[in-house]
C-alpha atoms as a PDB file:
ATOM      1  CA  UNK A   1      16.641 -27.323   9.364  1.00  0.00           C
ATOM      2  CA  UNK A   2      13.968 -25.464  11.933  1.00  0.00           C
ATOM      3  CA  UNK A   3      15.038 -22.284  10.563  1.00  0.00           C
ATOM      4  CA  UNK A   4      14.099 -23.732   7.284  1.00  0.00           C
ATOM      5  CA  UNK A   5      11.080 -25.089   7.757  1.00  0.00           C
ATOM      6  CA  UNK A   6       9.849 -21.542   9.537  1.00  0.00           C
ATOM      7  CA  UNK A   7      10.938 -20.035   6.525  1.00  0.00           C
ATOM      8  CA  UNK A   8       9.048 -22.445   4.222  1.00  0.00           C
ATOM      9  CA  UNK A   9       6.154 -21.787   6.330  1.00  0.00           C
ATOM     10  CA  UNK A  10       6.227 -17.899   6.070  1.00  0.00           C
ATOM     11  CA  UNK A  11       6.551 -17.722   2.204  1.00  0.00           C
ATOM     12  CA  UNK A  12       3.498 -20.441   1.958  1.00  0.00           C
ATOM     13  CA  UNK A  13       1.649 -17.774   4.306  1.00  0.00           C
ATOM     14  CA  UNK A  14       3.015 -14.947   1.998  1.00  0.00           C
ATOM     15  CA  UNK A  15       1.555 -16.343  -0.805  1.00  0.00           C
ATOM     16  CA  UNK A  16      -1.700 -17.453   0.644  1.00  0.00           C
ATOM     17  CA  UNK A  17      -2.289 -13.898   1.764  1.00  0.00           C
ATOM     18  CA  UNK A  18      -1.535 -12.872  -1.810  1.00  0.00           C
ATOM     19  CA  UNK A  19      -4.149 -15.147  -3.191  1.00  0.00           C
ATOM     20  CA  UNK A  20      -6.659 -13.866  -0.514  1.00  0.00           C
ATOM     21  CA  UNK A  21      -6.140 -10.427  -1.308  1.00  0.00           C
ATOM     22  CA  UNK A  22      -6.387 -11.377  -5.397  1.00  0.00           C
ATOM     23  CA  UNK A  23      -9.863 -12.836  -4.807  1.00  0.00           C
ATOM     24  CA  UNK A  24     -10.858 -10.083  -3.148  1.00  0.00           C
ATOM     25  CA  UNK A  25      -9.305  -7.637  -6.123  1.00  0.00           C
ATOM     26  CA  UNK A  26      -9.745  -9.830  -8.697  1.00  0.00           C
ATOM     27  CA  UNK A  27      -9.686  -7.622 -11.517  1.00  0.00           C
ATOM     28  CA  UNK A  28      -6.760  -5.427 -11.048  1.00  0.00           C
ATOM     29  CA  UNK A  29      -3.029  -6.572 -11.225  1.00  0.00           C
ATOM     30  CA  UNK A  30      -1.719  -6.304  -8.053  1.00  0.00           C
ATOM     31  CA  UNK A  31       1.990  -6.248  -8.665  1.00  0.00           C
ATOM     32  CA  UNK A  32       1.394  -3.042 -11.546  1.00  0.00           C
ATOM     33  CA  UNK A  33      -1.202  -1.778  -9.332  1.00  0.00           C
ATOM     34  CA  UNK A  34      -0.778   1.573  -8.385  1.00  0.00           C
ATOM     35  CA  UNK A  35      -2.372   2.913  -4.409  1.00  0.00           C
ATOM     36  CA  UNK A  36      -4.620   5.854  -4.721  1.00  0.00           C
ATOM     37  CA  UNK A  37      -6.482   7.972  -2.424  1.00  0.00           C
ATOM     38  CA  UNK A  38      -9.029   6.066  -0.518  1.00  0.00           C
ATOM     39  CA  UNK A  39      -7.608   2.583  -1.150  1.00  0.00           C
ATOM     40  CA  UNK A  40      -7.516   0.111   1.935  1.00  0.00           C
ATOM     41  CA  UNK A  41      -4.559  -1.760   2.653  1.00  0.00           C
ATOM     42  CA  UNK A  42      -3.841  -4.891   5.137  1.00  0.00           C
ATOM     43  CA  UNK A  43      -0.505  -4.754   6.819  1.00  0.00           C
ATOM     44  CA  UNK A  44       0.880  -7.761   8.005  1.00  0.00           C
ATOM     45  CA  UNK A  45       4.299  -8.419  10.384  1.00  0.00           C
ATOM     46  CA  UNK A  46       4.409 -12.113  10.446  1.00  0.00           C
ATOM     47  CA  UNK A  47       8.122 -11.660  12.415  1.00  0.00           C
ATOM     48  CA  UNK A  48       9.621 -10.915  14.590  1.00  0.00           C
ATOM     49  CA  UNK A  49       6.561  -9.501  16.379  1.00  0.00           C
ATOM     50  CA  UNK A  50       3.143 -10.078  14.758  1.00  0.00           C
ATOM     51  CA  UNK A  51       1.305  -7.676  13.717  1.00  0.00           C
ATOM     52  CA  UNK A  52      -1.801  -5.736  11.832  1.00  0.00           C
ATOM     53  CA  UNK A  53      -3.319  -2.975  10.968  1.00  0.00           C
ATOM     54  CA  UNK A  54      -5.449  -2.346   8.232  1.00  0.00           C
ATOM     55  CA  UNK A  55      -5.438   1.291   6.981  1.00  0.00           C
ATOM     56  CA  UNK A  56      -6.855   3.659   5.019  1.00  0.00           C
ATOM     57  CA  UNK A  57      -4.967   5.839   2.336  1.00  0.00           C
ATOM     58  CA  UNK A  58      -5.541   9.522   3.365  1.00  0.00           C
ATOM     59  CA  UNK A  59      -6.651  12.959   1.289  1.00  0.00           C
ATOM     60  CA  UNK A  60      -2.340  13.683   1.600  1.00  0.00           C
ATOM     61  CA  UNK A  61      -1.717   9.989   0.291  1.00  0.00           C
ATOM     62  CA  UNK A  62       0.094   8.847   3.598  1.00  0.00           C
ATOM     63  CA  UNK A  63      -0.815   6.184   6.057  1.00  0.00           C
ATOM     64  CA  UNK A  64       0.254   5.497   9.507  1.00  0.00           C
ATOM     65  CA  UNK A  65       1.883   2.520  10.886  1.00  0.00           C
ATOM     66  CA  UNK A  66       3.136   1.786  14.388  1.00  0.00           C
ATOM     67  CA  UNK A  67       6.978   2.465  14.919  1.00  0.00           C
ATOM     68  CA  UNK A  68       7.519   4.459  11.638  1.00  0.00           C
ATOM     69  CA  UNK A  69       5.334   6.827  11.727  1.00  0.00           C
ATOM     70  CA  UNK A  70       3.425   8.460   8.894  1.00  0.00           C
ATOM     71  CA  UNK A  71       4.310   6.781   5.113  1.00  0.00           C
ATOM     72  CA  UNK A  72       3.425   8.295   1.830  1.00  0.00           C
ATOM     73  CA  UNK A  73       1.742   5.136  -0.459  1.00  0.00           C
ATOM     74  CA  UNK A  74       0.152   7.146  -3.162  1.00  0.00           C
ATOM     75  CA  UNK A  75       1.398   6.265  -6.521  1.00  0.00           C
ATOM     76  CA  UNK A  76       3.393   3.616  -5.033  1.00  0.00           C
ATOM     77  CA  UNK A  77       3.086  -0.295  -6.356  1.00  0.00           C
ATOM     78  CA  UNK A  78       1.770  -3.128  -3.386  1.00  0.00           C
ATOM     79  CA  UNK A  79       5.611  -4.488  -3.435  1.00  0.00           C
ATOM     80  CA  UNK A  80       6.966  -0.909  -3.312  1.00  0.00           C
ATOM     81  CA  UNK A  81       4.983  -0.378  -0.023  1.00  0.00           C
ATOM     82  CA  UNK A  82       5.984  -3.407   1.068  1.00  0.00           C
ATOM     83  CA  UNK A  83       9.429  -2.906   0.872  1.00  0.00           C
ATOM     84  CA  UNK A  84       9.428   0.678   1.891  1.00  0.00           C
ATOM     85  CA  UNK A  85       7.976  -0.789   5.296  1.00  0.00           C
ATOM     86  CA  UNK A  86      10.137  -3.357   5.836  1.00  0.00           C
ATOM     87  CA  UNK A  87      13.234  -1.324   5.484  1.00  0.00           C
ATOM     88  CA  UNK A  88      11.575   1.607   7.694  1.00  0.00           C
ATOM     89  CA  UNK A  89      11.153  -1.130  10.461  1.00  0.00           C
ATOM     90  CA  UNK A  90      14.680  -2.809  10.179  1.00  0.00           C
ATOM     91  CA  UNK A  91      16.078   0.461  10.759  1.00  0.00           C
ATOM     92  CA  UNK A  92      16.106   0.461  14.828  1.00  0.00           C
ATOM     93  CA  UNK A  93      12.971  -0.928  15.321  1.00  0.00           C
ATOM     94  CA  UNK A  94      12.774  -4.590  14.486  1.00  0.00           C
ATOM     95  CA  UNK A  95      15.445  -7.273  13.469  1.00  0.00           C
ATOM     96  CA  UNK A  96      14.605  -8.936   9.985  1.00  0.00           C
ATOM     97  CA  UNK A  97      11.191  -7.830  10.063  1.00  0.00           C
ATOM     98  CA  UNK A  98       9.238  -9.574   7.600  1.00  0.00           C
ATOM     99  CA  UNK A  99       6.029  -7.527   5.932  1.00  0.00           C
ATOM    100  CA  UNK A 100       3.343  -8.571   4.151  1.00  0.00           C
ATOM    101  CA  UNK A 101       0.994  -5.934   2.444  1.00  0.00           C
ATOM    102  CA  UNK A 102      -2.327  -6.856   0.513  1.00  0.00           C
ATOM    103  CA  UNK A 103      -5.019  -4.735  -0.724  1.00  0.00           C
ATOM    104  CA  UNK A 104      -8.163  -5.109   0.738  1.00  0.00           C
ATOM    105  CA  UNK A 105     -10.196  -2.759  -0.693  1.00  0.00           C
ATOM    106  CA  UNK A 106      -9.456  -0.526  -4.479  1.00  0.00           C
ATOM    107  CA  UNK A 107     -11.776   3.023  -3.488  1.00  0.00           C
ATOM    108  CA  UNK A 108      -9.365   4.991  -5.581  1.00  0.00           C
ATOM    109  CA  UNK A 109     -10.726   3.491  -8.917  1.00  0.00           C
ATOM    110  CA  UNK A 110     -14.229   5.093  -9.196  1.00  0.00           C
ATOM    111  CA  UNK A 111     -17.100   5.648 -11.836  1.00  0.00           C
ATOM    112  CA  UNK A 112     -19.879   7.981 -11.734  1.00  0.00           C
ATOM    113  CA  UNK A 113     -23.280   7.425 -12.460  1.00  0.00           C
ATOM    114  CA  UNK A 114     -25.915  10.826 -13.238  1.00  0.00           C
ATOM    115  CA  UNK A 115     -29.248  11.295 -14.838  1.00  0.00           C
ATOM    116  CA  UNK A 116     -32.051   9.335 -14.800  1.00  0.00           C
ATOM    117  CA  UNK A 117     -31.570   6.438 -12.722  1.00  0.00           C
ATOM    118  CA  UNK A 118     -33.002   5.661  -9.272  1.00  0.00           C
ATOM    119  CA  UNK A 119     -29.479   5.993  -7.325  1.00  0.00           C
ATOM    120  CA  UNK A 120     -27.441   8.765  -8.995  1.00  0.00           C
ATOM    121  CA  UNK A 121     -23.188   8.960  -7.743  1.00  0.00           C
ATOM    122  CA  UNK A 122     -20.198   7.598  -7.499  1.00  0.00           C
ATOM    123  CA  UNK A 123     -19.387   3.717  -6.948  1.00  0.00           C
ATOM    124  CA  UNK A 124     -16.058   1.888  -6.572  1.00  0.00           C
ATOM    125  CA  UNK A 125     -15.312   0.121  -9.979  1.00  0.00           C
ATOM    126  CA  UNK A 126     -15.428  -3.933  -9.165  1.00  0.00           C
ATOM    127  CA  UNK A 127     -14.589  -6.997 -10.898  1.00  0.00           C
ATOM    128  CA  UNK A 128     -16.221  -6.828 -14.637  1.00  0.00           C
ATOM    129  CA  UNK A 129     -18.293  -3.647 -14.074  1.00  0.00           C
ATOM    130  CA  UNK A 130     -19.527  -2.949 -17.323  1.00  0.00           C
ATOM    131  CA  UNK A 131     -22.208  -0.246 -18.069  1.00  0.00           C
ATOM    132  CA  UNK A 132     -25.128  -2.361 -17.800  1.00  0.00           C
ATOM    133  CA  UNK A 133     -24.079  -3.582 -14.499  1.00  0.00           C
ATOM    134  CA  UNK A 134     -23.152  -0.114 -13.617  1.00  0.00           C
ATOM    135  CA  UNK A 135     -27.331   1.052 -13.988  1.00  0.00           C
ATOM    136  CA  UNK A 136     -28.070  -1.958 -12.461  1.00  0.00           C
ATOM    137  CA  UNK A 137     -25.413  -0.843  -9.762  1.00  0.00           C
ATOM    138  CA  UNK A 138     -27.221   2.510  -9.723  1.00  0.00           C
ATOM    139  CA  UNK A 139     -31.030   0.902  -8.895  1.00  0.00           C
ATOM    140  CA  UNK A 140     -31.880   0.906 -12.502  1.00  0.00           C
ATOM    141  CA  UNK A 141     -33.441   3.384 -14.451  1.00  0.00           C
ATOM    142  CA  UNK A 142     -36.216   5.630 -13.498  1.00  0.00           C
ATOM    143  CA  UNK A 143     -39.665   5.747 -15.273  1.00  0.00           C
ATOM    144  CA  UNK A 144     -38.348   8.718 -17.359  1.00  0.00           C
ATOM    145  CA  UNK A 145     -35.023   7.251 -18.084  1.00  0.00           C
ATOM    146  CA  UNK A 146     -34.604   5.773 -21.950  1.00  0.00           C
ATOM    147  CA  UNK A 147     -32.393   2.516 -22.292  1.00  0.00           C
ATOM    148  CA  UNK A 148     -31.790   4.285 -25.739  1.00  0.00           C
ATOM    149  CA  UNK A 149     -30.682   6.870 -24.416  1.00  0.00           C
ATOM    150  CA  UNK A 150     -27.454   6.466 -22.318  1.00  0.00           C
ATOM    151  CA  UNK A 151     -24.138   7.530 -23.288  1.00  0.00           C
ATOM    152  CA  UNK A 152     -20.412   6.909 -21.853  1.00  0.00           C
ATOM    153  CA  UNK A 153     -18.301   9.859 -20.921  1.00  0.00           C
ATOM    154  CA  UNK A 154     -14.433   8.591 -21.247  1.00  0.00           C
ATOM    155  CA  UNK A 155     -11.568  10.818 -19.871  1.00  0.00           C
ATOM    156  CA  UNK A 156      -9.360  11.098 -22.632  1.00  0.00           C
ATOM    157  CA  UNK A 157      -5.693  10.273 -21.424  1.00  0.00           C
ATOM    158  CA  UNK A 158      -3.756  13.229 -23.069  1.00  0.00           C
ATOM    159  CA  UNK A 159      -6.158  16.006 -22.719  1.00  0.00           C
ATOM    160  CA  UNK A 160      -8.639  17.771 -20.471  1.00  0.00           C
ATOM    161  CA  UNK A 161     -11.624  16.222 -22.261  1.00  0.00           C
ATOM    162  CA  UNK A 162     -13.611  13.135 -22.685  1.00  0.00           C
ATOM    163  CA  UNK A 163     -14.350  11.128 -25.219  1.00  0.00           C
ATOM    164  CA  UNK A 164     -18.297  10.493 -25.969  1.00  0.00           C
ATOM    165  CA  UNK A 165     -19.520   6.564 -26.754  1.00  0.00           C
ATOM    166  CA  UNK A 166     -23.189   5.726 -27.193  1.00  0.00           C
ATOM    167  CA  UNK A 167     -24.256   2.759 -25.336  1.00  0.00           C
ATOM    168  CA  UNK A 168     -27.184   0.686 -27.030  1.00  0.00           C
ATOM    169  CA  UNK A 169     -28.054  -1.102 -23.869  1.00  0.00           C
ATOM    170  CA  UNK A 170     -31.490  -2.301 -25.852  1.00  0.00           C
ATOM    171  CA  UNK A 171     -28.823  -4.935 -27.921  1.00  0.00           C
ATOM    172  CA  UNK A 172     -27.092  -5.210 -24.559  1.00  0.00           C
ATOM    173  CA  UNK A 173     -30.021  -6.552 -23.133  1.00  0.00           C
ATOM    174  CA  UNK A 174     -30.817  -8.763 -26.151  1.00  0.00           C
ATOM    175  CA  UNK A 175     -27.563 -10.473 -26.050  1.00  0.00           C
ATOM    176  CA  UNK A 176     -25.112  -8.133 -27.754  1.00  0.00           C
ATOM    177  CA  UNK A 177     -22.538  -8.261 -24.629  1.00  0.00           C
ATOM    178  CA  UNK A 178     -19.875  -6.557 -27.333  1.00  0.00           C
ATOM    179  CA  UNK A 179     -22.238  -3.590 -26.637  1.00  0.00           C
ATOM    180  CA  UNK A 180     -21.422  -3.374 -22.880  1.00  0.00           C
ATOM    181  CA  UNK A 181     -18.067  -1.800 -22.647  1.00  0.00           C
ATOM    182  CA  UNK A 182     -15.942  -2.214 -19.177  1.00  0.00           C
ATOM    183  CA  UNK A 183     -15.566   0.583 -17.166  1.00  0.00           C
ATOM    184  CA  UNK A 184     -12.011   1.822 -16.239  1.00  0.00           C
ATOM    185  CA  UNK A 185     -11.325   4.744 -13.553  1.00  0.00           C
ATOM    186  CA  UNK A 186     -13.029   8.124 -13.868  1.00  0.00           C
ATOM    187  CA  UNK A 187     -15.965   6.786 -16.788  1.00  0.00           C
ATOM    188  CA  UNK A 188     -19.661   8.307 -16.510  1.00  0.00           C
ATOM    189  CA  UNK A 189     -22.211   6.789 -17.521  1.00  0.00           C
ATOM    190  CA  UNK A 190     -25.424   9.781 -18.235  1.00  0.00           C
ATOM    191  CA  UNK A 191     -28.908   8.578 -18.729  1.00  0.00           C
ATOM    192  CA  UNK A 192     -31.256  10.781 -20.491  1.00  0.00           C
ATOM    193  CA  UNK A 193     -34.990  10.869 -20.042  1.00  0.00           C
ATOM    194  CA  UNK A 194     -37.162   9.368 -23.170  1.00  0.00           C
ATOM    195  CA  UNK A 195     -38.501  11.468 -25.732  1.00  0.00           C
ATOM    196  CA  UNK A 196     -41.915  11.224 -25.086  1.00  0.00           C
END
């Protein structure tokens, strides 16, 4: 009945440090997501030693963990990982380890800002960013930039190319939130100066 109830109590904490990594995440899936480059990751052993690291995803797509060594992540799914350390402790290092892994921060997923706005570069996408939010992200526009002048740059999924949208972010502004597309990874927004 003990062994129970510790059991009971581990899968509550498993699922409270789920939720807490969701709300930090909240707009990605974090079962389908995939780890990229960049991405920070909490590691948790909850038994039978505690322990945790939080790591960063290197250039070569590998972190490092205590006992195991060096563990390629990149392309891999937050249960994947999981998994893939748990069995990597349990053999010869720990009996019935149990691993929790949550993503703390997604760097992989980036946008790009250019042109005439006060903060040009690159910024981690977040919950909702949408293009508007994105300027806003990126200090706003300058005094030459032209709210009628910004366009989207899409990567195009099946070729080396992107695909061109025209943002009206006057209607935007006025209420027209249909206008104000969500970003996904790899978008840039360009802001042009006014034609004066």
């Amino acid at each position: 009945m003990k062994r129970f109830i510790v059991l009971m109590s581990i899968i509550c904490l498993c699922s409270n440090l789920s939720f807490a990594a969701s709300m930090d995440v909240p707009e990605v899936n974090l079962a389908a997501y995939t780890i990229g480059i960049d991405d920070v990751l909490e590691i948790s052993v909850l038994q039978p030693d505690q322990l945790l690291r939080i790591v960063n995803v290197a250039p070569d797509g590998m972190i490092s963990f205590p006992y195991i060594g060096s563990v390629k992540v990149k392309g891999l799914t937050i249960p994947q990982i999981q998994q893939e350390i748990q069995d990597a402790l349990a053999d010869g290092y720990m009996q019935y380890p149990v691993v929790v892994v949550s993503l703390q921060q997604s760097r992989s997923r980036k946008f790009f800002v250019y042109g005439e706005v006060v903060k040009p570069g690159e910024y981690p996408i977040t919950e909702n960013t949408t293009v508007l939010r994105a300027i806003s992200m990126a200090g706003g526009f300058t005094k030459f930039g032209s709210s009628s002048r910004v366009k989207l740059l899409r990567p195009r999924k099946n070729a080396p190319s992107y695909e061109t949208i025209m943002i009206d972010i006057k209607s935007v502004m006025n209420g027209d939130s249909e206008k104000d597309l969500l970003l996904t990874s790899g978008d840039m927004i360009v802001v042009s100066e006014g034609v004066f």
